[in-house]
N, C-alpha and C. Protein backbone atom coordinates (compact mmCIF):
# COMPACT_ATOMS: atom_id res chain seq x y z
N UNK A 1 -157.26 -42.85 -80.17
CA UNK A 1 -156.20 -42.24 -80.98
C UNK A 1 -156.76 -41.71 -82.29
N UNK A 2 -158.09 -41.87 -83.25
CA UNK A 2 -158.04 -41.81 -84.35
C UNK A 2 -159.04 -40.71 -83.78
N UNK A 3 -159.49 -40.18 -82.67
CA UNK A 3 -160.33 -38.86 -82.40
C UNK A 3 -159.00 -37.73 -82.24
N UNK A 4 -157.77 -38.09 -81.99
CA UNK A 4 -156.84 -37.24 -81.55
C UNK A 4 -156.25 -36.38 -82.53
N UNK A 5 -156.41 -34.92 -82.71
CA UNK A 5 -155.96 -34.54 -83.20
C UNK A 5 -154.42 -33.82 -83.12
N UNK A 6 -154.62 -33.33 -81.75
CA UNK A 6 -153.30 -32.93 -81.40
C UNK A 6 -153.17 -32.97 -79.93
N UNK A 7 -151.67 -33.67 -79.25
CA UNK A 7 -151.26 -33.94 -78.16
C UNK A 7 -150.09 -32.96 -77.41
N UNK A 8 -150.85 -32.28 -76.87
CA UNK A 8 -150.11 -31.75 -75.70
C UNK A 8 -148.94 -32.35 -75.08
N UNK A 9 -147.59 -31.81 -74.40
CA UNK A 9 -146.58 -32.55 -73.45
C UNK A 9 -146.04 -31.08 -73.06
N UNK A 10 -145.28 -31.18 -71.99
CA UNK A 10 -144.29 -29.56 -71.61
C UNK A 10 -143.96 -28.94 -72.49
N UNK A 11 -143.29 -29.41 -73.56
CA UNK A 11 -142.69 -28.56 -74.08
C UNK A 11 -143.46 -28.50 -75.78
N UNK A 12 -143.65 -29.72 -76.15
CA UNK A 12 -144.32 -29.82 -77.05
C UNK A 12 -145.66 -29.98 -77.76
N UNK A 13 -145.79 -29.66 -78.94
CA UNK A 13 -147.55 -29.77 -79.40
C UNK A 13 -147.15 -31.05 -80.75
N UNK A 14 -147.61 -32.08 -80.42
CA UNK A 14 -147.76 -32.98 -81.76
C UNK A 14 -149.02 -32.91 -82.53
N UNK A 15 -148.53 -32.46 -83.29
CA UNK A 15 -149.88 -32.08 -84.74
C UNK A 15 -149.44 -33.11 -85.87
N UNK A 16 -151.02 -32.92 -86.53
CA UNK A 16 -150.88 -33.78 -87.94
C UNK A 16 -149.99 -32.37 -88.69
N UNK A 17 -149.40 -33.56 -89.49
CA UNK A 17 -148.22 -32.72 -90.57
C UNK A 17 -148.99 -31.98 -91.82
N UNK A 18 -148.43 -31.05 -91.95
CA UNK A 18 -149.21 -30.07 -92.94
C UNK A 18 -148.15 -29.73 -94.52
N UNK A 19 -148.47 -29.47 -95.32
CA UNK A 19 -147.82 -29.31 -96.42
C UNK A 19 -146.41 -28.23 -96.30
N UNK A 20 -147.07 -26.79 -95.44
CA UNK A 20 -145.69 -26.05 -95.18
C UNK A 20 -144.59 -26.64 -94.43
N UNK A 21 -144.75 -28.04 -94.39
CA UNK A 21 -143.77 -28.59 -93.21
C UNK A 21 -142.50 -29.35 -93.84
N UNK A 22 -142.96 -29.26 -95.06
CA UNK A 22 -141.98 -29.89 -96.14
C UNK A 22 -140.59 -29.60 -96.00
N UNK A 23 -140.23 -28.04 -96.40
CA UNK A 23 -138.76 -27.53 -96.12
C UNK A 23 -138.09 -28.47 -95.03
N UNK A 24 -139.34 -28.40 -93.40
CA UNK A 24 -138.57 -28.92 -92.71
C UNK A 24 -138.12 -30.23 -92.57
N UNK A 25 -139.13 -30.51 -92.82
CA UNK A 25 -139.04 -32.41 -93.00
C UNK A 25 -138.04 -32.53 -93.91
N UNK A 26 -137.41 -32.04 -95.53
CA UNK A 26 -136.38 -32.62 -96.06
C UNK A 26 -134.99 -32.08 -95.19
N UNK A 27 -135.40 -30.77 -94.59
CA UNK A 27 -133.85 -30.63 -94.13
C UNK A 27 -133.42 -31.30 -93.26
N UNK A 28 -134.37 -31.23 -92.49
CA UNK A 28 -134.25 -32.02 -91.26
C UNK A 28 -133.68 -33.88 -91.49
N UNK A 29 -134.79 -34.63 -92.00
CA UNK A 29 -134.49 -35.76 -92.61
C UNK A 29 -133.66 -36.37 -93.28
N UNK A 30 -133.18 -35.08 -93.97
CA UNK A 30 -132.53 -35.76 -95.34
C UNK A 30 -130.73 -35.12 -95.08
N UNK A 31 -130.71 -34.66 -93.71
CA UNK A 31 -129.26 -34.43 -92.87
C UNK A 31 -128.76 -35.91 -92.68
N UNK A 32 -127.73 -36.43 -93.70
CA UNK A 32 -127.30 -37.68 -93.23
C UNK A 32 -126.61 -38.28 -92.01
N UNK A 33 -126.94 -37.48 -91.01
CA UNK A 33 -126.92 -38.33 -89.26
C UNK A 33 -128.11 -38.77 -89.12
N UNK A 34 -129.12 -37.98 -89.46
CA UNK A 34 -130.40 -38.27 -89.44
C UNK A 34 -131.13 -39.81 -90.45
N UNK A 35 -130.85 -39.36 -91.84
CA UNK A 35 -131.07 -39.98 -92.60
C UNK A 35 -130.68 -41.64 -92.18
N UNK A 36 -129.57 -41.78 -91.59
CA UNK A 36 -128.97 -43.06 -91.30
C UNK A 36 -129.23 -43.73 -90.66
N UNK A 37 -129.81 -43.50 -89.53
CA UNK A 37 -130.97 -44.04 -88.31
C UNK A 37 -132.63 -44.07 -88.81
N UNK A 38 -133.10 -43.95 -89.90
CA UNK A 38 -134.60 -44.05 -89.93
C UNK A 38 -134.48 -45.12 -91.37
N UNK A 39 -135.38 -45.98 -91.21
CA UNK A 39 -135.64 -46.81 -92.73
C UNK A 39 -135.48 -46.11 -94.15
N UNK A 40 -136.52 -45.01 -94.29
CA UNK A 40 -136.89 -44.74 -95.62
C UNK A 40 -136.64 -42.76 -95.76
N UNK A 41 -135.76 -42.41 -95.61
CA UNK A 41 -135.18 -41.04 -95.80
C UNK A 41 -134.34 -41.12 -96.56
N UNK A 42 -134.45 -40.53 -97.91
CA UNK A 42 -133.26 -40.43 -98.93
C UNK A 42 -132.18 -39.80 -98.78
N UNK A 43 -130.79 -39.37 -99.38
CA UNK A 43 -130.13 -38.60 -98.98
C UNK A 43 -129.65 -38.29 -100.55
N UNK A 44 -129.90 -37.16 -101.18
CA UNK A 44 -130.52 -35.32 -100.54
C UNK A 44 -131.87 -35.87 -100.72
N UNK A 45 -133.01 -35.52 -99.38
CA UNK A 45 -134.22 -35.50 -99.18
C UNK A 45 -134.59 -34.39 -99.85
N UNK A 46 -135.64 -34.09 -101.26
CA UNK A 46 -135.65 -33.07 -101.62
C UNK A 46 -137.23 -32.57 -101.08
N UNK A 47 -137.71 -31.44 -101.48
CA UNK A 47 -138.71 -30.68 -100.47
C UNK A 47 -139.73 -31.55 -101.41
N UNK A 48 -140.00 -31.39 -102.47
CA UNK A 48 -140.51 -31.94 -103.33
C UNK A 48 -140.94 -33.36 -103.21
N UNK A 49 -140.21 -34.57 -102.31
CA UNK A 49 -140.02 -35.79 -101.89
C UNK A 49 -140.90 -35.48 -100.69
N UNK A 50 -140.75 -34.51 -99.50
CA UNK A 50 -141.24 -34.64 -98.73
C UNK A 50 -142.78 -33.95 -98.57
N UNK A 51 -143.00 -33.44 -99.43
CA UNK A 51 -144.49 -32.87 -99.77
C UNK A 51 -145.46 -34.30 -100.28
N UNK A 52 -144.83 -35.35 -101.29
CA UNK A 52 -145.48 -35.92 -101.53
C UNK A 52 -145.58 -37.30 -100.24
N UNK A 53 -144.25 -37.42 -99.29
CA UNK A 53 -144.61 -37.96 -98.29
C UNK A 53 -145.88 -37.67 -97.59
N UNK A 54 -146.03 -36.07 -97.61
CA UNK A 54 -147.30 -35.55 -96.61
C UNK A 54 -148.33 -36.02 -97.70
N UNK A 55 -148.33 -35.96 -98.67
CA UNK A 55 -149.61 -36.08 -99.28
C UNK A 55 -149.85 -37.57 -99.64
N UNK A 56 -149.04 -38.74 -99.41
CA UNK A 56 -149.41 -39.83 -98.95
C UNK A 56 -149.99 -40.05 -97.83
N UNK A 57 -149.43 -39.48 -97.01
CA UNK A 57 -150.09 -39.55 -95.49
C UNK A 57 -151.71 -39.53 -95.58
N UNK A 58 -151.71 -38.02 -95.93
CA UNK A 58 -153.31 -37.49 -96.22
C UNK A 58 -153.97 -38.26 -96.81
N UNK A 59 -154.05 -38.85 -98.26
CA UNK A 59 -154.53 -39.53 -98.65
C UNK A 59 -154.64 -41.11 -98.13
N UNK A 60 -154.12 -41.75 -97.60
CA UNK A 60 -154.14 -42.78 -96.80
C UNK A 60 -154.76 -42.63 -95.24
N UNK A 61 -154.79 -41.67 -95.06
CA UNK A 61 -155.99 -40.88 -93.44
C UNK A 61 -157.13 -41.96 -93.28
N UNK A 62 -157.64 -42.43 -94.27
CA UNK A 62 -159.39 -42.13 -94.21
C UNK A 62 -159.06 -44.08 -93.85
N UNK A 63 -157.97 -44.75 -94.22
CA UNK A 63 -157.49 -46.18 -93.66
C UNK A 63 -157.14 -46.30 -92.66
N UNK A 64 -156.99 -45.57 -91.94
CA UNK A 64 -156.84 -45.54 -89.94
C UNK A 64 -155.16 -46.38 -90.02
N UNK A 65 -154.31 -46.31 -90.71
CA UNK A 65 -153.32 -46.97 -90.73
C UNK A 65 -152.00 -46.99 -90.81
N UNK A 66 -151.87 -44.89 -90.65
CA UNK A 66 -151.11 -44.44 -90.18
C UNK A 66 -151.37 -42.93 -89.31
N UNK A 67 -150.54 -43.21 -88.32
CA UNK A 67 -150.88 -41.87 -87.29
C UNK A 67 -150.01 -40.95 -87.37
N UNK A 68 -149.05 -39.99 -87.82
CA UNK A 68 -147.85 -39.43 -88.05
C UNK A 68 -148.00 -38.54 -87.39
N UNK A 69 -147.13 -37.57 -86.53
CA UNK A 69 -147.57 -36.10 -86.47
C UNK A 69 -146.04 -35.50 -85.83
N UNK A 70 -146.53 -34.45 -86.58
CA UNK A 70 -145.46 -33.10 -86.45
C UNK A 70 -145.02 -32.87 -85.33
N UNK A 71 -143.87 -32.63 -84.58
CA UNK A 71 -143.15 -32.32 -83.13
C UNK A 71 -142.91 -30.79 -82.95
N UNK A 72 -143.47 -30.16 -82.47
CA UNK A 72 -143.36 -28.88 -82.58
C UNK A 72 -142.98 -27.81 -81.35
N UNK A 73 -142.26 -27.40 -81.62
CA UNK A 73 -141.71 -26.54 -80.38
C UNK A 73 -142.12 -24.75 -81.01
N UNK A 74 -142.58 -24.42 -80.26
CA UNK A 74 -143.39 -22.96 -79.66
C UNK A 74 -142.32 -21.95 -80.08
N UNK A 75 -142.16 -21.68 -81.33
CA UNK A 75 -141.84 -20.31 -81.87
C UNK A 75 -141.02 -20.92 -82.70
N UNK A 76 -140.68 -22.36 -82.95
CA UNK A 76 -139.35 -23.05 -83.95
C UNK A 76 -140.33 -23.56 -84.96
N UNK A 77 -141.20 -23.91 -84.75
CA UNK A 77 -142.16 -24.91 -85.68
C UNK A 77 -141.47 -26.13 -85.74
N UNK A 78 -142.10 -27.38 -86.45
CA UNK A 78 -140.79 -28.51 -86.78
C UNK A 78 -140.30 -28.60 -85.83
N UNK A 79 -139.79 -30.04 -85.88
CA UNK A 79 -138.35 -30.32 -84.85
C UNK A 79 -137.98 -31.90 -84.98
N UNK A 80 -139.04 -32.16 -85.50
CA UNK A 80 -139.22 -33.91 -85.52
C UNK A 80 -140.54 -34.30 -86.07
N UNK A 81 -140.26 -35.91 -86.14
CA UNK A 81 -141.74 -36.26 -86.25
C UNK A 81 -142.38 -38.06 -85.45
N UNK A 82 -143.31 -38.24 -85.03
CA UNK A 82 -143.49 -39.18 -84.56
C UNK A 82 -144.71 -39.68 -84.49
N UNK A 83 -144.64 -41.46 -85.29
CA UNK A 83 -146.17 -41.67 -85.46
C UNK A 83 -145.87 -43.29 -85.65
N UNK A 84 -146.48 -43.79 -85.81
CA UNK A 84 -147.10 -45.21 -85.93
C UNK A 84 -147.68 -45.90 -87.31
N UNK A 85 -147.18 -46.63 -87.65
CA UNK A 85 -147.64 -47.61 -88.89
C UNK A 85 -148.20 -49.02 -88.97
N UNK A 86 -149.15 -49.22 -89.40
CA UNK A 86 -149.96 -50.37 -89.02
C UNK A 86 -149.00 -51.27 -89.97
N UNK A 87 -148.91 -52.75 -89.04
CA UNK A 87 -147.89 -53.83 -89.64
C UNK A 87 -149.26 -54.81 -89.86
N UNK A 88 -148.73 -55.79 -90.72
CA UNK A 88 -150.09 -56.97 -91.41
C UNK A 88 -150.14 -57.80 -89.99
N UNK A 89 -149.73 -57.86 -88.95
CA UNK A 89 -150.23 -58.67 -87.81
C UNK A 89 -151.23 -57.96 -86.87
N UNK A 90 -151.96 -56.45 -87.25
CA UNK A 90 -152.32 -55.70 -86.30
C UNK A 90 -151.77 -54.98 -85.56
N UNK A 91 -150.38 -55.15 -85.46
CA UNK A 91 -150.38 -53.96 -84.40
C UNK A 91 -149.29 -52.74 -85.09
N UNK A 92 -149.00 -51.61 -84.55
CA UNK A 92 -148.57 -50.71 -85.25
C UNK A 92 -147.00 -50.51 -84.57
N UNK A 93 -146.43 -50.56 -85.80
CA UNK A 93 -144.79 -50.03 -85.78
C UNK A 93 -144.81 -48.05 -85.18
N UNK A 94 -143.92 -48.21 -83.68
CA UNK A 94 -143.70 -46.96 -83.87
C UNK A 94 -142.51 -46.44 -84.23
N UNK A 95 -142.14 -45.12 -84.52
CA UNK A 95 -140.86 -44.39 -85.32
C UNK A 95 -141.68 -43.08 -85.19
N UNK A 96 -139.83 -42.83 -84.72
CA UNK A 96 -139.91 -40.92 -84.69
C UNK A 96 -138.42 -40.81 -85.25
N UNK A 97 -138.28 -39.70 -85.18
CA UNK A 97 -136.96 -38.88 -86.17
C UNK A 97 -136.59 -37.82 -85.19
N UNK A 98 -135.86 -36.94 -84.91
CA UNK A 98 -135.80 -35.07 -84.60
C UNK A 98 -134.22 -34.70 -85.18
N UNK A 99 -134.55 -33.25 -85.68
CA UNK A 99 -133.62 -32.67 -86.59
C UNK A 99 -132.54 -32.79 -85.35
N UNK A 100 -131.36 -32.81 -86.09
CA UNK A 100 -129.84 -32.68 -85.43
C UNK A 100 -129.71 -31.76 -84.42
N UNK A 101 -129.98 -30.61 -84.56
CA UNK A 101 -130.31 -29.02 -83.81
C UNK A 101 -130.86 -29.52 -82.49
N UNK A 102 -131.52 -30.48 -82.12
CA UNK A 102 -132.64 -30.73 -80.90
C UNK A 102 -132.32 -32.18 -80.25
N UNK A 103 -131.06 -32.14 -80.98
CA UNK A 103 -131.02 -34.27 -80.11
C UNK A 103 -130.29 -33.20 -78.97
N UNK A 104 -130.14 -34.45 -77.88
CA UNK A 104 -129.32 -34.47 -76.46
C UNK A 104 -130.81 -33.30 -75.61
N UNK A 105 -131.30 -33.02 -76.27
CA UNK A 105 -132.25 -32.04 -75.27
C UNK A 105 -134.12 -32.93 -74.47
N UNK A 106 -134.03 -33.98 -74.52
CA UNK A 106 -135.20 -34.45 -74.43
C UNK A 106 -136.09 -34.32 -75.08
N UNK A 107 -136.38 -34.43 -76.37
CA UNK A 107 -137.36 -34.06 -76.95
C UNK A 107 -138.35 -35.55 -77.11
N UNK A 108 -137.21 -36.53 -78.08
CA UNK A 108 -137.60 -37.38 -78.67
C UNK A 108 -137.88 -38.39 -77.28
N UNK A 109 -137.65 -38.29 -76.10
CA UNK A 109 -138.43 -38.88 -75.06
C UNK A 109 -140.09 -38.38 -74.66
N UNK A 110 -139.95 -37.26 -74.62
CA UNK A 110 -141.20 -36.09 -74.41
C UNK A 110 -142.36 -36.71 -75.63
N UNK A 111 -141.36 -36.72 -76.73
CA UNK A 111 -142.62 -36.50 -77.98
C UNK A 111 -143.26 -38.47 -77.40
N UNK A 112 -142.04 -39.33 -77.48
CA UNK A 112 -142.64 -40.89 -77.24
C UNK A 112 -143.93 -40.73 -76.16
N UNK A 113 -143.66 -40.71 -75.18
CA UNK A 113 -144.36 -40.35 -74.06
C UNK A 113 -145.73 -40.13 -74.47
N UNK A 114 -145.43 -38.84 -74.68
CA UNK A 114 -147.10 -38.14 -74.87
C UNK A 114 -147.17 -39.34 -76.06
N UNK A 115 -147.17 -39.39 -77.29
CA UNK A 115 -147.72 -40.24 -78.19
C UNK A 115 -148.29 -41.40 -77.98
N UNK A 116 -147.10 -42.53 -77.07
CA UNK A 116 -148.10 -43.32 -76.61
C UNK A 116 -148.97 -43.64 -75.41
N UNK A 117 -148.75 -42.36 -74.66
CA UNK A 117 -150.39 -42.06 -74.33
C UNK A 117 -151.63 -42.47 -75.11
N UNK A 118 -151.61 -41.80 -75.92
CA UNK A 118 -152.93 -41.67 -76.77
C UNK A 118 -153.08 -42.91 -77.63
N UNK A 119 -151.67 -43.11 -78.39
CA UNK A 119 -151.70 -44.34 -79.09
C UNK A 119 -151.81 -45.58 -79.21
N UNK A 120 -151.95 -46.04 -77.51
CA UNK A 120 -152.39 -47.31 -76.68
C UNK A 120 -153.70 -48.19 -77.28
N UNK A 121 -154.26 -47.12 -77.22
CA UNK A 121 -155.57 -47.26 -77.99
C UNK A 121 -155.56 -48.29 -79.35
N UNK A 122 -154.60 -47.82 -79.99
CA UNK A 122 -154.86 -48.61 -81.37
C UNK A 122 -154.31 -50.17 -81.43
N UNK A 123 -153.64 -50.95 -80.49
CA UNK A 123 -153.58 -51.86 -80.16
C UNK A 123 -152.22 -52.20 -79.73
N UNK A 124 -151.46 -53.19 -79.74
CA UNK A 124 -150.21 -53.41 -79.68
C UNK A 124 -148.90 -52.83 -80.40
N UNK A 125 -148.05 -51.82 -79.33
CA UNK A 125 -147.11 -50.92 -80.58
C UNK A 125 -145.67 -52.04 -80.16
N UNK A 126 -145.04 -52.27 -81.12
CA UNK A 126 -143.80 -52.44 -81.38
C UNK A 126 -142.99 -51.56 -82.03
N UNK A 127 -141.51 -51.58 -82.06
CA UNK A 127 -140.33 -50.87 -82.33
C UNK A 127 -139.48 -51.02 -82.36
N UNK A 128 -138.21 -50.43 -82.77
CA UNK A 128 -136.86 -51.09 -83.17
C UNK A 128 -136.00 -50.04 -83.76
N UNK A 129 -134.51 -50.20 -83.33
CA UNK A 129 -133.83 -49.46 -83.60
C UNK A 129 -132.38 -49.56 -83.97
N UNK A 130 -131.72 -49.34 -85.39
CA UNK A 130 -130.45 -49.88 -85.67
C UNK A 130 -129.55 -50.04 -84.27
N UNK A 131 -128.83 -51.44 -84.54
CA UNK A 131 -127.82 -51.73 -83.51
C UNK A 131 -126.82 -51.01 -83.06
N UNK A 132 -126.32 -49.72 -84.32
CA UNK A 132 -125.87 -48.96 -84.09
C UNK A 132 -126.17 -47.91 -83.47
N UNK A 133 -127.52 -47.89 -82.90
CA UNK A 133 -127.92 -46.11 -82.26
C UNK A 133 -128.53 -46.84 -81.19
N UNK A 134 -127.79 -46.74 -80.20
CA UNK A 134 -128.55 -47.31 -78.60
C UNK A 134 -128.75 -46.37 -77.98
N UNK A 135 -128.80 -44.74 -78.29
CA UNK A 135 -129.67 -43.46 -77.61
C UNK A 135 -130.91 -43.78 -77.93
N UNK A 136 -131.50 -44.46 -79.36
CA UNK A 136 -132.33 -44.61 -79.61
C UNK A 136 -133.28 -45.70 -78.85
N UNK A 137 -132.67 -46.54 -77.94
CA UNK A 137 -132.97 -47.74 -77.61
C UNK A 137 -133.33 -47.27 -76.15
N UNK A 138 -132.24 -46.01 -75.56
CA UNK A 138 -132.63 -45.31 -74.78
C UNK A 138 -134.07 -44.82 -74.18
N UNK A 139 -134.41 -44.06 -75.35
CA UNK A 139 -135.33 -43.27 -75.69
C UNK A 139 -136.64 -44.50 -75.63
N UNK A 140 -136.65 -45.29 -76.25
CA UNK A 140 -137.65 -46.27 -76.45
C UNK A 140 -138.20 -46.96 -74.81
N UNK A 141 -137.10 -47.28 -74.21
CA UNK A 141 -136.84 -47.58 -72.87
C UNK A 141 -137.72 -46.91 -72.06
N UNK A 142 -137.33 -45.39 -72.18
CA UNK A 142 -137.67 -44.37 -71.20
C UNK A 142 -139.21 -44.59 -71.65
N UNK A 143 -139.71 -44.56 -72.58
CA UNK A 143 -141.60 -44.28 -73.45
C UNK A 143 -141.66 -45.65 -72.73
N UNK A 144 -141.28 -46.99 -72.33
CA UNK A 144 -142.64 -48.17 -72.09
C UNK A 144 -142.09 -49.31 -72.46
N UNK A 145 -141.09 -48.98 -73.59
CA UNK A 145 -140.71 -50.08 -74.43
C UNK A 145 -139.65 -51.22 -73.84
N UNK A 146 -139.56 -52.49 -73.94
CA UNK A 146 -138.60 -53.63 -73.84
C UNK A 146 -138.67 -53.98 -75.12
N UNK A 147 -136.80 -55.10 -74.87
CA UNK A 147 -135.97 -55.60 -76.16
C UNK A 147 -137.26 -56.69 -75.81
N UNK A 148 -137.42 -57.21 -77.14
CA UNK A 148 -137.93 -58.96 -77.15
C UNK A 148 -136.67 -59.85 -77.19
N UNK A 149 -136.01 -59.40 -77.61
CA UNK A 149 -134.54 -60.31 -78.09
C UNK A 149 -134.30 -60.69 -79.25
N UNK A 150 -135.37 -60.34 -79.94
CA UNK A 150 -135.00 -60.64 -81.61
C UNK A 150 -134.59 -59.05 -81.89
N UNK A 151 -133.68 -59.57 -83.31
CA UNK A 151 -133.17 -58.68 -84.22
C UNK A 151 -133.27 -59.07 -85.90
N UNK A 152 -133.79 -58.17 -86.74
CA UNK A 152 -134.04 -58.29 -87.81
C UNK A 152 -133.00 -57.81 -88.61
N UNK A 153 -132.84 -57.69 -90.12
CA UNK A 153 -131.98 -56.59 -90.88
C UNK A 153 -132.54 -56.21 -91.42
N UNK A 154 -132.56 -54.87 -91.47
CA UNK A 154 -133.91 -53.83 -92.22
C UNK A 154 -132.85 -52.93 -93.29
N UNK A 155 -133.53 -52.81 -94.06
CA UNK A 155 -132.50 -52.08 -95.48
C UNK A 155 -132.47 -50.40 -94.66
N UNK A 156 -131.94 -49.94 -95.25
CA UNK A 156 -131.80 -48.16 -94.58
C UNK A 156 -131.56 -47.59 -95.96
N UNK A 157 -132.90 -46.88 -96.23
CA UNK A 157 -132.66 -45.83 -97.69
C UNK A 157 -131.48 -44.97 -97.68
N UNK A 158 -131.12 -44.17 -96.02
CA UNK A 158 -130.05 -43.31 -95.81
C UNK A 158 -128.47 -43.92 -96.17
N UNK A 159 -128.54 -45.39 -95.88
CA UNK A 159 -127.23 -45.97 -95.78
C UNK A 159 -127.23 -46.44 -97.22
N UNK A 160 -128.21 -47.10 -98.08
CA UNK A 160 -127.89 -47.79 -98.99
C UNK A 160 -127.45 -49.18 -98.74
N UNK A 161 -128.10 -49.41 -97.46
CA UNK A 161 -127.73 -50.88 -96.99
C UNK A 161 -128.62 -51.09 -96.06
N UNK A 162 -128.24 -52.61 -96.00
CA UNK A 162 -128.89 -53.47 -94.92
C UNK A 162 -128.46 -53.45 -93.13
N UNK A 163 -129.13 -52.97 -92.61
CA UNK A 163 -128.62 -52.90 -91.21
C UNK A 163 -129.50 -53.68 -90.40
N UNK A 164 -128.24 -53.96 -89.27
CA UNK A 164 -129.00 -55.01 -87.93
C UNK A 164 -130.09 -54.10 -87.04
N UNK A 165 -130.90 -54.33 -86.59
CA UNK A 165 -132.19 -53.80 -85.49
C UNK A 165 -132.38 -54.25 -84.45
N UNK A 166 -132.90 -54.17 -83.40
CA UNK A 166 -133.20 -54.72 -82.31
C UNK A 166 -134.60 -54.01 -82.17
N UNK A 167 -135.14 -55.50 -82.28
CA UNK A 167 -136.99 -55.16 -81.90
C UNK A 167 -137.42 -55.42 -80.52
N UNK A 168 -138.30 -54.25 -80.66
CA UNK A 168 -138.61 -53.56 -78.80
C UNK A 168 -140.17 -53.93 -78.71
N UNK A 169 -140.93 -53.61 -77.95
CA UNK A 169 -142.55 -53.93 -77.97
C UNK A 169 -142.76 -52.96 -76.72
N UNK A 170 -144.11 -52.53 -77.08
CA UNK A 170 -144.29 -51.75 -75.67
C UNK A 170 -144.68 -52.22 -74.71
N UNK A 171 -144.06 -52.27 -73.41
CA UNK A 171 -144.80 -52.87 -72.32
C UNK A 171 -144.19 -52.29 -70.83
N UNK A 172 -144.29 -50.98 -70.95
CA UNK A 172 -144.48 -50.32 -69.61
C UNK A 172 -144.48 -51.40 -68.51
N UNK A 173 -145.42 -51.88 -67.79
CA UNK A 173 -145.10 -52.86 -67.02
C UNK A 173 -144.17 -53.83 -66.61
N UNK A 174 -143.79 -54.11 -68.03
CA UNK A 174 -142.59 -55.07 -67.48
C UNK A 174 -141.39 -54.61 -67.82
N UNK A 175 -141.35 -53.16 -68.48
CA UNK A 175 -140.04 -51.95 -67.77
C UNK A 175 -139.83 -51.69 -66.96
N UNK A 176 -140.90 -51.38 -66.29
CA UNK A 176 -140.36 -50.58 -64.86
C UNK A 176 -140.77 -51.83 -63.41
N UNK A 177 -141.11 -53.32 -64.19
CA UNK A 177 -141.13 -54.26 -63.25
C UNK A 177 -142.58 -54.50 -61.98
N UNK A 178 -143.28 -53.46 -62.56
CA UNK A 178 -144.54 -54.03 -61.89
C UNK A 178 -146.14 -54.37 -62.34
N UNK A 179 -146.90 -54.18 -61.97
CA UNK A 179 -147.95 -54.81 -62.09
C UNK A 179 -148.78 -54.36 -63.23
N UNK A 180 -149.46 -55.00 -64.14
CA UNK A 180 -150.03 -54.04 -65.15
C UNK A 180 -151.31 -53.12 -64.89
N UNK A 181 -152.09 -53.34 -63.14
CA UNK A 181 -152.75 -52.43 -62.98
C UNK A 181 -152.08 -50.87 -62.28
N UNK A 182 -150.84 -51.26 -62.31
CA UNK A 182 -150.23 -50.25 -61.43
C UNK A 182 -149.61 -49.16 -62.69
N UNK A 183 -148.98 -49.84 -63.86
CA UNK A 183 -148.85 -49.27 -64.67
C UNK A 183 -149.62 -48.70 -65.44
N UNK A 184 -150.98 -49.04 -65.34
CA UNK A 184 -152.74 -48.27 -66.00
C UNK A 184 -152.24 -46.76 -65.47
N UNK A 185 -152.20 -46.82 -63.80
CA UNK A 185 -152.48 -45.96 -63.21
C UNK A 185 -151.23 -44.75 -63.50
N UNK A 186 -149.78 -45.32 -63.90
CA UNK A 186 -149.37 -44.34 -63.75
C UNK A 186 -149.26 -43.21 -64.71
């Protein structure tokens, strides 16, 4: 994963995020349907906020300890974003987002997918998603992921509050109920 620069899927190209991506990232993000389902999205996300998001990113690169990248659809640019954050136990939190304009269309399954393809690599991914958004739990489902059965309360910058979660872990295998050399293969 840390040789990967950009991941191919049908419809999409996931790239590292670039500075012109700002506009989209606050509009996109900082749309409070959006904003309300992700931890740390302000609401008004200003462009200005999300430039220096990218330029945290960048500068934190060279620590292998976050993987982020741009969701991009072929003549729209933008559309989402989806990447991985290293947690203090080793293994990495995943989270994606996609602008309002592009839910109900498969994207944010497409983008999981391809991502953790590649992202396997970096060790054990876990995930989680307010109790309130079970498309999201959907989506997690469809990429690999099972509930553990715990639930945390994670603050939400969008809400201004504390919300319930349900934490997921990836394990393909014992989603779809079979063997973990069978799931290598598929």
């Amino acid at each position: 994963m840390r040789d990967v620069i950009e991941i191919e899927t049908e419809r999409l190209r996931l790239r590292p995020l670039r500075m012109s991506d700002a506009g989209r990232v606050a509009r996109f993000a900082g749309d409070p349907g959006v904003a309300r389902m992700i931890l740390r999205a302000p609401v008004p996300y200003l462009e200005c906020a999300a430039e220096g998001w990218i330029m945290t990113l960048n500068a934190r690169a060279p620590l292998g300890a976050d993987f982020v990248f741009a969701a991009d659809v072929e003549g729209e640019g933008l559309v989402g974003v989806i990447g991985a954050h290293k947690r203090g136990d080793d293994s990495f939190e995943v989270g994606y987002w996609f602008g309002r304009p592009y839910w109900g269309q498969g994207y944010a399954t497409e983008a999981l997918r391809g991502f953790v393809s590649a992202a396997q690599s970096l060790g054990p991914l876990q995930a989680g998603h307010f109790v309130d958004n079970p498309a999201s739990g959907r989506v997690l489902e469809k990429g690999g992921f099972a509930y553990t059965g715990e639930t945390e309360t994670l603050y939400s910058l969008g809400r201004n509050a504390r919300v319930p979660a349900k934490r997921m872990r990836y394990a393909p295998a014992m989603e779809r109920g079979v063997g973990a050399r069978e799931a290598v293969a598929c």
